[in-house]
PDB file of N, CA and C in Angstrom:
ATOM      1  N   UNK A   1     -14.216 -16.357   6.896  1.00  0.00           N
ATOM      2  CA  UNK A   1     -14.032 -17.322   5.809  1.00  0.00           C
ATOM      3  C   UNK A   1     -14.933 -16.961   4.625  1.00  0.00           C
ATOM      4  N   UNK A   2     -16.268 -16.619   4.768  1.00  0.00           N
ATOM      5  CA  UNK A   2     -17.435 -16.091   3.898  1.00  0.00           C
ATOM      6  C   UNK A   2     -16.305 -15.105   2.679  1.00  0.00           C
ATOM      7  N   UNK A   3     -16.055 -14.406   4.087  1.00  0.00           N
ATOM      8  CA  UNK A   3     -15.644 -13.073   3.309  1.00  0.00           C
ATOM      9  C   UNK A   3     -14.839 -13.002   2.285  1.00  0.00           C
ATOM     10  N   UNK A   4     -13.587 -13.806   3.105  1.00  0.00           N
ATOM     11  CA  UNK A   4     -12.562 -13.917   2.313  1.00  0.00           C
ATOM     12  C   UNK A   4     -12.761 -14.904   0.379  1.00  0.00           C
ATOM     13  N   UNK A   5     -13.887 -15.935   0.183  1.00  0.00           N
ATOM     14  CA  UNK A   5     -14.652 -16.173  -0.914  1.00  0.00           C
ATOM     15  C   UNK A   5     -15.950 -15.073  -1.539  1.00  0.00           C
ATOM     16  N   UNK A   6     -15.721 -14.462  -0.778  1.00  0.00           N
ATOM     17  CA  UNK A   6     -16.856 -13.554  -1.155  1.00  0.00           C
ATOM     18  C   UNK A   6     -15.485 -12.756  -2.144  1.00  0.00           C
ATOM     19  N   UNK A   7     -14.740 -12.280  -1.834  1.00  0.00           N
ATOM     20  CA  UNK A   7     -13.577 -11.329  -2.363  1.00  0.00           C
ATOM     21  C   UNK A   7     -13.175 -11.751  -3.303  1.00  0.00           C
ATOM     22  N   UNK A   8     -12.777 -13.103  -3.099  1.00  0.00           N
ATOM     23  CA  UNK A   8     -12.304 -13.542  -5.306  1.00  0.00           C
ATOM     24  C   UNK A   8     -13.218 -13.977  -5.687  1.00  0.00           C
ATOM     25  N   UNK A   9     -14.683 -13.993  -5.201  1.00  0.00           N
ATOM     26  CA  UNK A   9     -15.967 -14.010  -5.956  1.00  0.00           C
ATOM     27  C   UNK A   9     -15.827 -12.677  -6.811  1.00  0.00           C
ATOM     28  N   UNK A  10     -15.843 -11.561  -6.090  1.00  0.00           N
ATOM     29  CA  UNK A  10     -15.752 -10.073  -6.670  1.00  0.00           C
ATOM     30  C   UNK A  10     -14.821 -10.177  -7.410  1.00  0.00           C
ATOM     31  N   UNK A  11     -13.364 -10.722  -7.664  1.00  0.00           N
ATOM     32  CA  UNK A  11     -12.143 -10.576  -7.910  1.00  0.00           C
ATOM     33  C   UNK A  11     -12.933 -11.029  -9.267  1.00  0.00           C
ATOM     34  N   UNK A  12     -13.158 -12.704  -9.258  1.00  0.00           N
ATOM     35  CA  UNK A  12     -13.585 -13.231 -10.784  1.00  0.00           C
ATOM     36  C   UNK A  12     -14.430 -12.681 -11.738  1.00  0.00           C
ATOM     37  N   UNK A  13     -15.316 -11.782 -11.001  1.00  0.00           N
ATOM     38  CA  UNK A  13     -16.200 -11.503 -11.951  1.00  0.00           C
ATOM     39  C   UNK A  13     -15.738 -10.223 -12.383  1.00  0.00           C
ATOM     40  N   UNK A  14     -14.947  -9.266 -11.797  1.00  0.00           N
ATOM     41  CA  UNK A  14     -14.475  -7.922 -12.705  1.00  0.00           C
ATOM     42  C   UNK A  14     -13.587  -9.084 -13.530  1.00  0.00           C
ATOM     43  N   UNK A  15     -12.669  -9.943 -13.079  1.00  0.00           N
ATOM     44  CA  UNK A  15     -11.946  -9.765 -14.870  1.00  0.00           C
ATOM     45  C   UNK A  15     -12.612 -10.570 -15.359  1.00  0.00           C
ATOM     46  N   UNK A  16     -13.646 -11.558 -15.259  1.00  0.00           N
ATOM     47  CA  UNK A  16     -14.487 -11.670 -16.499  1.00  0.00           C
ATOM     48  C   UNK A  16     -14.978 -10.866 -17.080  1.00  0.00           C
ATOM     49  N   UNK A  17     -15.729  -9.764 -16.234  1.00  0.00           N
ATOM     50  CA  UNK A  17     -16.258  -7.963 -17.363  1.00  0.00           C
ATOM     51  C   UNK A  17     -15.146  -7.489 -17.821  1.00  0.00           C
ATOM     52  N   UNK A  18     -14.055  -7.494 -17.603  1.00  0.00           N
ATOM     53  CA  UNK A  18     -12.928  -6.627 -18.141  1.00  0.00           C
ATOM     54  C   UNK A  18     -12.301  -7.645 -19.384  1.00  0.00           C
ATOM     55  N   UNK A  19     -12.607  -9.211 -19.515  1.00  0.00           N
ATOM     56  CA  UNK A  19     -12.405 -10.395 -20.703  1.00  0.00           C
ATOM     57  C   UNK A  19     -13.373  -9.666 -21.555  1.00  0.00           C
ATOM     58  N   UNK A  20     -14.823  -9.714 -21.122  1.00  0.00           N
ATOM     59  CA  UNK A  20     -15.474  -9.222 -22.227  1.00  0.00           C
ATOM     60  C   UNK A  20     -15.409  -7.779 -22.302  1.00  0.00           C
ATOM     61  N   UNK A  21     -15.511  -6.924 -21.980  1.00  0.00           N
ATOM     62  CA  UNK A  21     -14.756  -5.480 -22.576  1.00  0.00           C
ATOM     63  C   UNK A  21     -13.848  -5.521 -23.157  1.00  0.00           C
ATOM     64  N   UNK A  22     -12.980  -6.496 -23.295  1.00  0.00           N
ATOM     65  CA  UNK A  22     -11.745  -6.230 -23.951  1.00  0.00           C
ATOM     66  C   UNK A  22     -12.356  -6.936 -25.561  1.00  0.00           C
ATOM     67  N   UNK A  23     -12.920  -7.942 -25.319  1.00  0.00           N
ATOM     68  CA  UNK A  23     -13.764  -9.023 -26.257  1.00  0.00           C
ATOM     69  C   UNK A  23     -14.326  -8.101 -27.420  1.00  0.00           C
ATOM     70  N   UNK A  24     -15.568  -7.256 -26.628  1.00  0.00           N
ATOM     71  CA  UNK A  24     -16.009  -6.163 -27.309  1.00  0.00           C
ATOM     72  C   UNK A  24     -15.336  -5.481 -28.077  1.00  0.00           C
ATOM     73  N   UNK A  25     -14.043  -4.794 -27.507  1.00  0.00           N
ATOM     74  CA  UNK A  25     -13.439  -3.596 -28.366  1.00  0.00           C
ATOM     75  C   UNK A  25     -12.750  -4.682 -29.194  1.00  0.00           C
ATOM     76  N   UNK A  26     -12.257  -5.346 -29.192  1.00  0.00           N
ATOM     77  CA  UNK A  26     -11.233  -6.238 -30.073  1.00  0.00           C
ATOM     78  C   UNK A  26     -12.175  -6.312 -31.678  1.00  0.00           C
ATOM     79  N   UNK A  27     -13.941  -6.688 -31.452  1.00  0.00           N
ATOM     80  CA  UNK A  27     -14.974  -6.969 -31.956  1.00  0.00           C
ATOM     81  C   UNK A  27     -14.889  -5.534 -33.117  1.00  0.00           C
ATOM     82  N   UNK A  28     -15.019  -4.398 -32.165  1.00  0.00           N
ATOM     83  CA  UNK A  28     -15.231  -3.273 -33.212  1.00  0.00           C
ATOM     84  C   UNK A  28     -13.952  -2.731 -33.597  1.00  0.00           C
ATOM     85  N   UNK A  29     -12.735  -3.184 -33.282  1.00  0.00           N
ATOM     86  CA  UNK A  29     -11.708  -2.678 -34.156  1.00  0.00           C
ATOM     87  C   UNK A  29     -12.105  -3.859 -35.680  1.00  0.00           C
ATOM     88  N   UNK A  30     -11.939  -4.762 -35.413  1.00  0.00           N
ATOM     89  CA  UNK A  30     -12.134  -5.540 -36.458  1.00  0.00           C
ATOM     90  C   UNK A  30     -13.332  -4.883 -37.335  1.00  0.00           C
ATOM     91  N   UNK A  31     -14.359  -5.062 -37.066  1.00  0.00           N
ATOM     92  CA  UNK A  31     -15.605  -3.860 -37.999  1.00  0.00           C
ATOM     93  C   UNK A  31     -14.797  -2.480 -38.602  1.00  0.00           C
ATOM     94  N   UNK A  32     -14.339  -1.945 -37.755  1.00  0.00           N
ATOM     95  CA  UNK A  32     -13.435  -1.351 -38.301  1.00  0.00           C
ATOM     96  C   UNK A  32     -12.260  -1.584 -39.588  1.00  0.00           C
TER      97      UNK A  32
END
């Protein structure tokens, strides 16, 4: 049971880094 919350623990937090990576580049096209 751990595990299986442990896994879309991992799951949520890459696409939150991959929200803000995307956040970021969106950021410097605009500077651009």
């Amino acid at each position: 049971m751990l595990r299986v919350i442990d896994k879309q623990a991992q799951l949520v937090e890459d696409e939150i880094k991959t929200l803000v990576d995307n956040d970021k580049q969106l950021k410097h096209q605009v500077k651009l």
